[in-house]
N, C-alpha and C. Protein backbone atom coordinates (compact mmCIF):
# COMPACT_ATOMS: atom_id res chain seq x y z
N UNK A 1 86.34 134.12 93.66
CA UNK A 1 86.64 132.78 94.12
C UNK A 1 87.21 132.85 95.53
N UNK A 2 86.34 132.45 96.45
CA UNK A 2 87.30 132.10 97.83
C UNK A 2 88.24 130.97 97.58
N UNK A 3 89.20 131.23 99.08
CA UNK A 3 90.65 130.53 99.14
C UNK A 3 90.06 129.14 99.91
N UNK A 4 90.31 128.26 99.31
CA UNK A 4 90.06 126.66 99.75
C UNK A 4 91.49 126.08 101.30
N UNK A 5 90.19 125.66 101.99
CA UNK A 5 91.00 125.31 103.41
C UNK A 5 91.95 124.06 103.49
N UNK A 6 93.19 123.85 103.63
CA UNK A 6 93.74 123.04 103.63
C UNK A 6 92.93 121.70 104.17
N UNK A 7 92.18 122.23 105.60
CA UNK A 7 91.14 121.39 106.53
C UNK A 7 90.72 120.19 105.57
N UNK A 8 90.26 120.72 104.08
CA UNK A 8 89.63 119.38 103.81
C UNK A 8 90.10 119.10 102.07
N UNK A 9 91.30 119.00 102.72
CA UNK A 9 92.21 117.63 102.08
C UNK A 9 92.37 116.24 102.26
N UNK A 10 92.44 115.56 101.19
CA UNK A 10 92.35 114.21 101.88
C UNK A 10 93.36 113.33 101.04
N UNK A 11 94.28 112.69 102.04
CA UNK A 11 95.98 112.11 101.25
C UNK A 11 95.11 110.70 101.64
N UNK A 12 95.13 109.85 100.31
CA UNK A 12 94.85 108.17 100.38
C UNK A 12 96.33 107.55 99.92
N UNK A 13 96.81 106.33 100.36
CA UNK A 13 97.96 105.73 99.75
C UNK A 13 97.46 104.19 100.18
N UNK A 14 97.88 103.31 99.13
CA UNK A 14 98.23 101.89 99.17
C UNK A 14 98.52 101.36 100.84
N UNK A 15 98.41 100.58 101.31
CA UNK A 15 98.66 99.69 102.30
C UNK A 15 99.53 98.38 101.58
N UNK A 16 100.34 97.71 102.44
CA UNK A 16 101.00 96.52 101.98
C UNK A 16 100.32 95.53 101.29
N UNK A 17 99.19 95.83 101.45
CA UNK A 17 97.64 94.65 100.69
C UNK A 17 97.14 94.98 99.51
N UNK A 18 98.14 96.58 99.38
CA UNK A 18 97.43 96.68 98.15
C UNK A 18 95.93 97.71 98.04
N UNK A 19 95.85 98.05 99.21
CA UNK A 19 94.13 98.29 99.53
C UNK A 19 94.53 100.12 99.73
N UNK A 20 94.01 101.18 98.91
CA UNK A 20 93.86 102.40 99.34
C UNK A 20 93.11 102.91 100.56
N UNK A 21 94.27 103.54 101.37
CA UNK A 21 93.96 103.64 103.01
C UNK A 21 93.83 105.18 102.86
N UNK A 22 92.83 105.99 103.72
CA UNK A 22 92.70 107.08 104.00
C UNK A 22 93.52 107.47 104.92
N UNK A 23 94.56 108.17 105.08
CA UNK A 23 95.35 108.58 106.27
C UNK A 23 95.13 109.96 106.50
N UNK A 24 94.74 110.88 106.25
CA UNK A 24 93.88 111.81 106.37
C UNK A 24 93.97 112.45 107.70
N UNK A 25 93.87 111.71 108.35
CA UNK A 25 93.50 111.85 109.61
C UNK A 25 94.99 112.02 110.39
N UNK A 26 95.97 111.75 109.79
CA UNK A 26 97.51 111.75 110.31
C UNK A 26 98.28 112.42 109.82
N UNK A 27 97.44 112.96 108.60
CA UNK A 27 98.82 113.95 107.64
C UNK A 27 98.43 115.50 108.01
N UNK A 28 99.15 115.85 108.21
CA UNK A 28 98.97 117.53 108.56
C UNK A 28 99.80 118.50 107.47
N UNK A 29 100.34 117.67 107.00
CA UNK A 29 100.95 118.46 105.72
C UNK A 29 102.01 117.64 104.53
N UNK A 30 101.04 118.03 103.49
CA UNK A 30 101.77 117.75 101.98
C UNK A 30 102.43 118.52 101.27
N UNK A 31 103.57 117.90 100.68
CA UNK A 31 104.62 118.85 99.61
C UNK A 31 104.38 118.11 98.83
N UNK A 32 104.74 118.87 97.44
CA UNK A 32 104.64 118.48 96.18
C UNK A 32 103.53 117.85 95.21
N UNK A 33 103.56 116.78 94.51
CA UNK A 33 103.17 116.33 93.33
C UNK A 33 102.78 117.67 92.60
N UNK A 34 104.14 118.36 92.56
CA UNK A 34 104.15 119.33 91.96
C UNK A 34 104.43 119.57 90.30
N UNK A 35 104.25 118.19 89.60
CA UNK A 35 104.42 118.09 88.48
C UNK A 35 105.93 119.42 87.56
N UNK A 36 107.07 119.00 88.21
CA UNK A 36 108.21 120.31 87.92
C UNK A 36 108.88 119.71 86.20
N UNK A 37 109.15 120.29 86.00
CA UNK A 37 110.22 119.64 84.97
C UNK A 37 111.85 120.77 85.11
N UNK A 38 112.96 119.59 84.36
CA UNK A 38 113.98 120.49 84.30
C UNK A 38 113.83 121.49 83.17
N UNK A 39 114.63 122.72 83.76
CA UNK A 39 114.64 123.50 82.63
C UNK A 39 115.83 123.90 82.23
N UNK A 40 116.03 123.59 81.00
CA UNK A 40 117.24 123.44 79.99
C UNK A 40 117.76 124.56 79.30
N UNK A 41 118.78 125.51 79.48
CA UNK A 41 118.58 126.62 78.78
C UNK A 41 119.38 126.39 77.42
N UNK A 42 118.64 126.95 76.15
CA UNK A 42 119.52 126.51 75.09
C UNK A 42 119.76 127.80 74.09
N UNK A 43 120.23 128.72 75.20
CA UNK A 43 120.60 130.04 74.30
C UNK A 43 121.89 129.64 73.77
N UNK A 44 122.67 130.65 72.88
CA UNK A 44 124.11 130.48 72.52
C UNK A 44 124.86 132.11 72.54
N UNK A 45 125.44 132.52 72.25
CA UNK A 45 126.28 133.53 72.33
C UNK A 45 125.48 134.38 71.21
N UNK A 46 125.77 135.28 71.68
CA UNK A 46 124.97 136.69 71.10
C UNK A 46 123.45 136.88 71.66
N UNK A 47 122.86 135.85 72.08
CA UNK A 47 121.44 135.73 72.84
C UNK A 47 121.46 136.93 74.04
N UNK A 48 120.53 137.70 73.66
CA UNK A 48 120.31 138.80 74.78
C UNK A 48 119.12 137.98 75.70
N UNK A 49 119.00 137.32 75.50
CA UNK A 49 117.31 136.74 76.46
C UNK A 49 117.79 135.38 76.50
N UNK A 50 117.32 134.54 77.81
CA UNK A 50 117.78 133.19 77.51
C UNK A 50 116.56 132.52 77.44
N UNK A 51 116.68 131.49 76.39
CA UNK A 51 116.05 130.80 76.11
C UNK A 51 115.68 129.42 76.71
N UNK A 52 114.54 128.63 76.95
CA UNK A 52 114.78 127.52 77.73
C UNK A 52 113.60 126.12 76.99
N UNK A 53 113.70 125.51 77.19
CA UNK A 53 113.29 123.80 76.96
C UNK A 53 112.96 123.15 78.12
N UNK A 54 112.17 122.71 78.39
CA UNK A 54 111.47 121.31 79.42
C UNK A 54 112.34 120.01 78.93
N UNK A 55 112.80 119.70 79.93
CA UNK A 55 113.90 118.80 80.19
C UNK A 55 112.99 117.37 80.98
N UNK A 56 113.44 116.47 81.57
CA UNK A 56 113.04 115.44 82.22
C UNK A 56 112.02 115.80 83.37
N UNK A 57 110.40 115.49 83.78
CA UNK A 57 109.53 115.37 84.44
C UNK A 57 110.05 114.98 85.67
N UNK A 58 109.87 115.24 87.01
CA UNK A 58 109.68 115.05 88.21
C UNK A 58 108.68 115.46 89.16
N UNK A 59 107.94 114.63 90.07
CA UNK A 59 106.91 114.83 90.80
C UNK A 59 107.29 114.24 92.24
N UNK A 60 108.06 115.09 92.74
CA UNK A 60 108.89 114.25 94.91
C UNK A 60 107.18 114.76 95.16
N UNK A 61 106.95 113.75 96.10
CA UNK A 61 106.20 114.04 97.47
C UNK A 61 106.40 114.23 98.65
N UNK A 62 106.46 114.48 99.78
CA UNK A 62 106.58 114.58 101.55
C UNK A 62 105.05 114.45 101.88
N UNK A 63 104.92 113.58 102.78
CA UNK A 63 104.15 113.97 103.49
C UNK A 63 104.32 113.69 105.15
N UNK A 64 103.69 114.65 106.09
CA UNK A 64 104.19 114.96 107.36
C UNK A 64 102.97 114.76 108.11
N UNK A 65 102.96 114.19 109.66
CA UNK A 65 101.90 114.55 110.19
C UNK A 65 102.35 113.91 111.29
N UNK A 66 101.19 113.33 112.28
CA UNK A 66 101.18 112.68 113.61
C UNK A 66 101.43 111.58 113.34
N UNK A 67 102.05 110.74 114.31
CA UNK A 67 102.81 109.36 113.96
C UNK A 67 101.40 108.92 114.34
N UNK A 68 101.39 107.45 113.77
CA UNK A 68 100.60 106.32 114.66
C UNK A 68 100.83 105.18 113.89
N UNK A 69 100.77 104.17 114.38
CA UNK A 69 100.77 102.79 114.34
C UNK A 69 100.34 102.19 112.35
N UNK A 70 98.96 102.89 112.22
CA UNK A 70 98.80 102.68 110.73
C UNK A 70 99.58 103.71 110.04
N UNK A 71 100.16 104.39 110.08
CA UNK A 71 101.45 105.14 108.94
C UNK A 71 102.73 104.40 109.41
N UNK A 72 102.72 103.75 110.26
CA UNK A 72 104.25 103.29 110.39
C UNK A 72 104.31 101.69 109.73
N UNK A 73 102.94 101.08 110.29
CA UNK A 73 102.83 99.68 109.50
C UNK A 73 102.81 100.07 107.76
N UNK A 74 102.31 100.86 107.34
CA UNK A 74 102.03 101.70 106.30
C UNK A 74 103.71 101.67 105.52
N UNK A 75 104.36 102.18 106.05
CA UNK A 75 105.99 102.97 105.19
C UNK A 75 106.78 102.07 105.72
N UNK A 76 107.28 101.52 107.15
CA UNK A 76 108.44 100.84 107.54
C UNK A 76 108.75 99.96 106.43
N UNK A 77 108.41 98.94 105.74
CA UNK A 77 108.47 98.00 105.49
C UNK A 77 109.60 98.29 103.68
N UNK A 78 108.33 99.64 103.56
CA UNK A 78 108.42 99.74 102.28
C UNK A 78 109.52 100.88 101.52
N UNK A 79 110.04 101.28 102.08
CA UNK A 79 111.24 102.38 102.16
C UNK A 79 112.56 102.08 101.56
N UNK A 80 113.00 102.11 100.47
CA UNK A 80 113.81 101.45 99.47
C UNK A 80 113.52 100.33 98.66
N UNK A 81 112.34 100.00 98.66
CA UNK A 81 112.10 98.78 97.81
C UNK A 81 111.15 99.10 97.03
N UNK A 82 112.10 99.13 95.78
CA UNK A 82 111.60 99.37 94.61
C UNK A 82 110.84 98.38 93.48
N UNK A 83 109.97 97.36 94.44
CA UNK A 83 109.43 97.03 94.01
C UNK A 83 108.03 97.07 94.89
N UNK A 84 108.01 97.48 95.69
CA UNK A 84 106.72 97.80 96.65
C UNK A 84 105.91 99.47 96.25
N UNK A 85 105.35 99.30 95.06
CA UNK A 85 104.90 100.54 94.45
C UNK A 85 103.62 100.75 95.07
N UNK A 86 103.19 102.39 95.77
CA UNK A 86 102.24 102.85 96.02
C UNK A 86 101.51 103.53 95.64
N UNK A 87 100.25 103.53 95.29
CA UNK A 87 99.17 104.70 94.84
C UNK A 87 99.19 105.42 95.82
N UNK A 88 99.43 107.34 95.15
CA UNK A 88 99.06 108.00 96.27
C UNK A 88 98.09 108.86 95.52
N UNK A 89 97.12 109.12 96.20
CA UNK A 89 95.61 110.06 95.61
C UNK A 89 95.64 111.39 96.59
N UNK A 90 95.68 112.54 96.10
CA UNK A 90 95.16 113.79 97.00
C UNK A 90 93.81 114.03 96.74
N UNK A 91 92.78 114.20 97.46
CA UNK A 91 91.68 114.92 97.04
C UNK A 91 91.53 116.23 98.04
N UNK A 92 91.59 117.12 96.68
CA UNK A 92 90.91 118.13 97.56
C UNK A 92 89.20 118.97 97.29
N UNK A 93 88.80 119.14 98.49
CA UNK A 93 87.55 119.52 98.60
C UNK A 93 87.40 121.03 98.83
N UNK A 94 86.54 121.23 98.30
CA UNK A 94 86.15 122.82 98.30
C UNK A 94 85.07 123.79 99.45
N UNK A 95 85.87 123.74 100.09
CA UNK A 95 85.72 124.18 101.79
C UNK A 95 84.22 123.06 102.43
N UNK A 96 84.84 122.21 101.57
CA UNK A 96 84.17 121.19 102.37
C UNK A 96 84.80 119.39 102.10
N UNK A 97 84.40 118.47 102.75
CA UNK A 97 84.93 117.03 102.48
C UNK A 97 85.46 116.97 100.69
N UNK A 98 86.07 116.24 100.37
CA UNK A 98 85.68 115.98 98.93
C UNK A 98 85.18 115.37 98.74
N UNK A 99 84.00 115.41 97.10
CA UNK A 99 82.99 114.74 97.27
C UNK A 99 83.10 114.77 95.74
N UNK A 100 82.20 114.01 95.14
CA UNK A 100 82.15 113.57 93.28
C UNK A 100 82.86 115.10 92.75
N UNK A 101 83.41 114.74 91.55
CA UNK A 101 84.06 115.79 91.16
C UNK A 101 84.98 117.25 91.00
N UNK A 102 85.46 116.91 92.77
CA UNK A 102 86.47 117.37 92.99
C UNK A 102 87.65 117.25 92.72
N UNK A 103 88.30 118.19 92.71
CA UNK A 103 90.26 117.32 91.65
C UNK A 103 90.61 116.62 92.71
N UNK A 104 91.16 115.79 91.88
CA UNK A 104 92.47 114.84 92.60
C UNK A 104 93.92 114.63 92.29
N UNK A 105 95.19 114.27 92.47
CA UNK A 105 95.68 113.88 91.58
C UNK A 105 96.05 112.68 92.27
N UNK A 106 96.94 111.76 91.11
CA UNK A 106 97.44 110.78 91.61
C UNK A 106 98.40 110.08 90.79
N UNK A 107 99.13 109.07 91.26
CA UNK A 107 100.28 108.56 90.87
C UNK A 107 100.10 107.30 91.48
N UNK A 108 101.64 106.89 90.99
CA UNK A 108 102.22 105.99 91.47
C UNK A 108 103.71 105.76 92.15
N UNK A 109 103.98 105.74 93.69
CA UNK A 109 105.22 106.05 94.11
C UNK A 109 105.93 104.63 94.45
N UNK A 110 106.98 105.13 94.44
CA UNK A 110 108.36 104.45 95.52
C UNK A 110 108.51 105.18 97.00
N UNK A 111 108.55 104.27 98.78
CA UNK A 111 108.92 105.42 99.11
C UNK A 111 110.51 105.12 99.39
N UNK A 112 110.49 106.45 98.95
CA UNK A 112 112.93 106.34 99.64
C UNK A 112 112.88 107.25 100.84
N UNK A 113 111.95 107.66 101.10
CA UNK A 113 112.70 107.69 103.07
C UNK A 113 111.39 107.91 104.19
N UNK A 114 111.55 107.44 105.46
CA UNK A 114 110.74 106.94 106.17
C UNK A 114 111.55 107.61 107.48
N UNK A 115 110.70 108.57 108.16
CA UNK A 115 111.11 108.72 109.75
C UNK A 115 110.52 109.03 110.66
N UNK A 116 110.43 108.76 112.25
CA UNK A 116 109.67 109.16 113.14
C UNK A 116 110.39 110.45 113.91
N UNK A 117 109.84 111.47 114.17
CA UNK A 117 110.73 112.17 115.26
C UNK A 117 109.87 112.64 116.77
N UNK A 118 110.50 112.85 117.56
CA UNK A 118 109.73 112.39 118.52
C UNK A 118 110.70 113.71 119.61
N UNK A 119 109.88 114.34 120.28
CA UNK A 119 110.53 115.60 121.29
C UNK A 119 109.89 115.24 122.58
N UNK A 120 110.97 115.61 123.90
CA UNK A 120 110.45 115.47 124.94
C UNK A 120 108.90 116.21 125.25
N UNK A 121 108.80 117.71 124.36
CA UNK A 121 107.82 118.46 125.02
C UNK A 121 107.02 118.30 124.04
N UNK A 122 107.06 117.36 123.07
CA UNK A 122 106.23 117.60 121.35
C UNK A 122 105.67 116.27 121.16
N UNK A 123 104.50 116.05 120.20
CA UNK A 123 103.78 115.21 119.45
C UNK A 123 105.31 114.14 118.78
N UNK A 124 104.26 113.33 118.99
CA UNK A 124 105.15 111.96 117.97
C UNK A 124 104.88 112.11 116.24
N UNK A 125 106.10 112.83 115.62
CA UNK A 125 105.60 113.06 114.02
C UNK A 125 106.20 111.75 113.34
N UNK A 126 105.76 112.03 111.92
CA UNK A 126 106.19 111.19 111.08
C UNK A 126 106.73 112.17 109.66
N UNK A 127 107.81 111.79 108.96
CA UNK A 127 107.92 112.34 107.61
C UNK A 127 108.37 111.24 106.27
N UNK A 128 107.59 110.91 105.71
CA UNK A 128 107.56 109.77 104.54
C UNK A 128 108.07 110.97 102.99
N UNK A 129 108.78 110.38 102.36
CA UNK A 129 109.25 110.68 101.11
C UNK A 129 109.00 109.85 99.99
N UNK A 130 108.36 110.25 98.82
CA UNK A 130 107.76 109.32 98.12
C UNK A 130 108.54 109.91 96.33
N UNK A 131 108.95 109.07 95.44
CA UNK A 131 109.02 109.31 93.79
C UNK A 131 108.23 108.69 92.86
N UNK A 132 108.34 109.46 92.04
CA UNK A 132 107.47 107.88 90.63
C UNK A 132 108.20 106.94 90.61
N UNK A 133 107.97 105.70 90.99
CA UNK A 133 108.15 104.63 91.01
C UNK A 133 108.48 104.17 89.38
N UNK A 134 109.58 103.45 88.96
CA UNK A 134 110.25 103.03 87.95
C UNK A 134 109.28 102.80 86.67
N UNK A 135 109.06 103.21 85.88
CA UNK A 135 108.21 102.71 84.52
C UNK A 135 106.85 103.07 84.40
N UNK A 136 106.44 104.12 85.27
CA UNK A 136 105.26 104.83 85.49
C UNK A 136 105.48 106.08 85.05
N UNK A 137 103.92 106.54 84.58
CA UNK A 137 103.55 108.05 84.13
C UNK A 137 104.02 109.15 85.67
N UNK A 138 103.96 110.24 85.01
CA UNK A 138 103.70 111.31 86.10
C UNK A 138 102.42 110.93 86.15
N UNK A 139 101.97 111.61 87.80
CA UNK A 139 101.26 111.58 88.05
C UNK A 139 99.77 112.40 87.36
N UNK A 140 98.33 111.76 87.33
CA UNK A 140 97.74 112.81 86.53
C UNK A 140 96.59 113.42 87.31
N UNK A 141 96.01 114.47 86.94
CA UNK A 141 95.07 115.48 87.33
C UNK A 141 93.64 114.50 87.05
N UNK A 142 92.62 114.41 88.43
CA UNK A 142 91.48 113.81 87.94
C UNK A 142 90.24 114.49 88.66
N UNK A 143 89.48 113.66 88.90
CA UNK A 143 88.30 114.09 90.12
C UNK A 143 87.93 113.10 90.67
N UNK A 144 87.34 113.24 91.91
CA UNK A 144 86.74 112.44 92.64
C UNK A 144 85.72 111.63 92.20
N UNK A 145 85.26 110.29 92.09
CA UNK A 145 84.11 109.72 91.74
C UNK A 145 83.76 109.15 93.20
């Protein structure tokens, strides 16, 4: 199995309309929807090995890239308001675009933090922070149609 190129990833999220926007083109790098859970250890005394349990589900996102105008109309608005819930979709493609039946995953977020940073000698970035949004599944494993 060859190693698949970050190159052709593709991050979609909600717009304020509601409408899944390709930003793709602005994100240069994703963390997470790492599907983690807590882990609970429930050894007791005399236990030579510790024992553990899956505790409460969490899936944080980041995503980072070049600022512009549609990621900022995109997040400003929506950054503590927990009622402005976003679909976010990854697709990734196999050293090429993604195309039918490639994985995806996806959810549904809140975002809680929104920033631009900006250097005299550097690119204008952006870094958005996203959670499962209140009364929603983790996010799930799919494919591209």
């Amino acid at each position: 199995m060859s190693a698949r190129k970050g190159l052709f990833t593709e991050v979609h999220v909600d717009n304020a309309s509601s409408v899944l926007t390709d930003i793709s083109a602005q994100v240069t790098e994703t963390e997470g929807i790492p599907l983690t859970y807590d882990e609970i250890e429930v050894g007791g005394f005399g236990n030579q090995v510790k024992s553990y349990v899956s505790g409460r589900a969490d899936a944080p996102v980041t995503l980072k890239g070049s600022w512009s105008s549609t990621v900022h109309t995109m997040f400003k608005d929506a950054v503590g308001d927990d009622t402005d819930v976003r679909t976010v979709e990854v697709h990734y493609g196999d050293n090429a675009a993604p195309t039918t039946g490639d994985p995806k995953i996806s959810g549904e977020f809140v975002v809680t933090a929104y920033k631009v940073m900006s250097s005299l000698d550097g690119k204008q970035e952006f870094e958005v922070k996203l959670a499962i949004a209140a009364g929603q599944s983790l996010p799930a494993w799919g494919t591209v149609s």
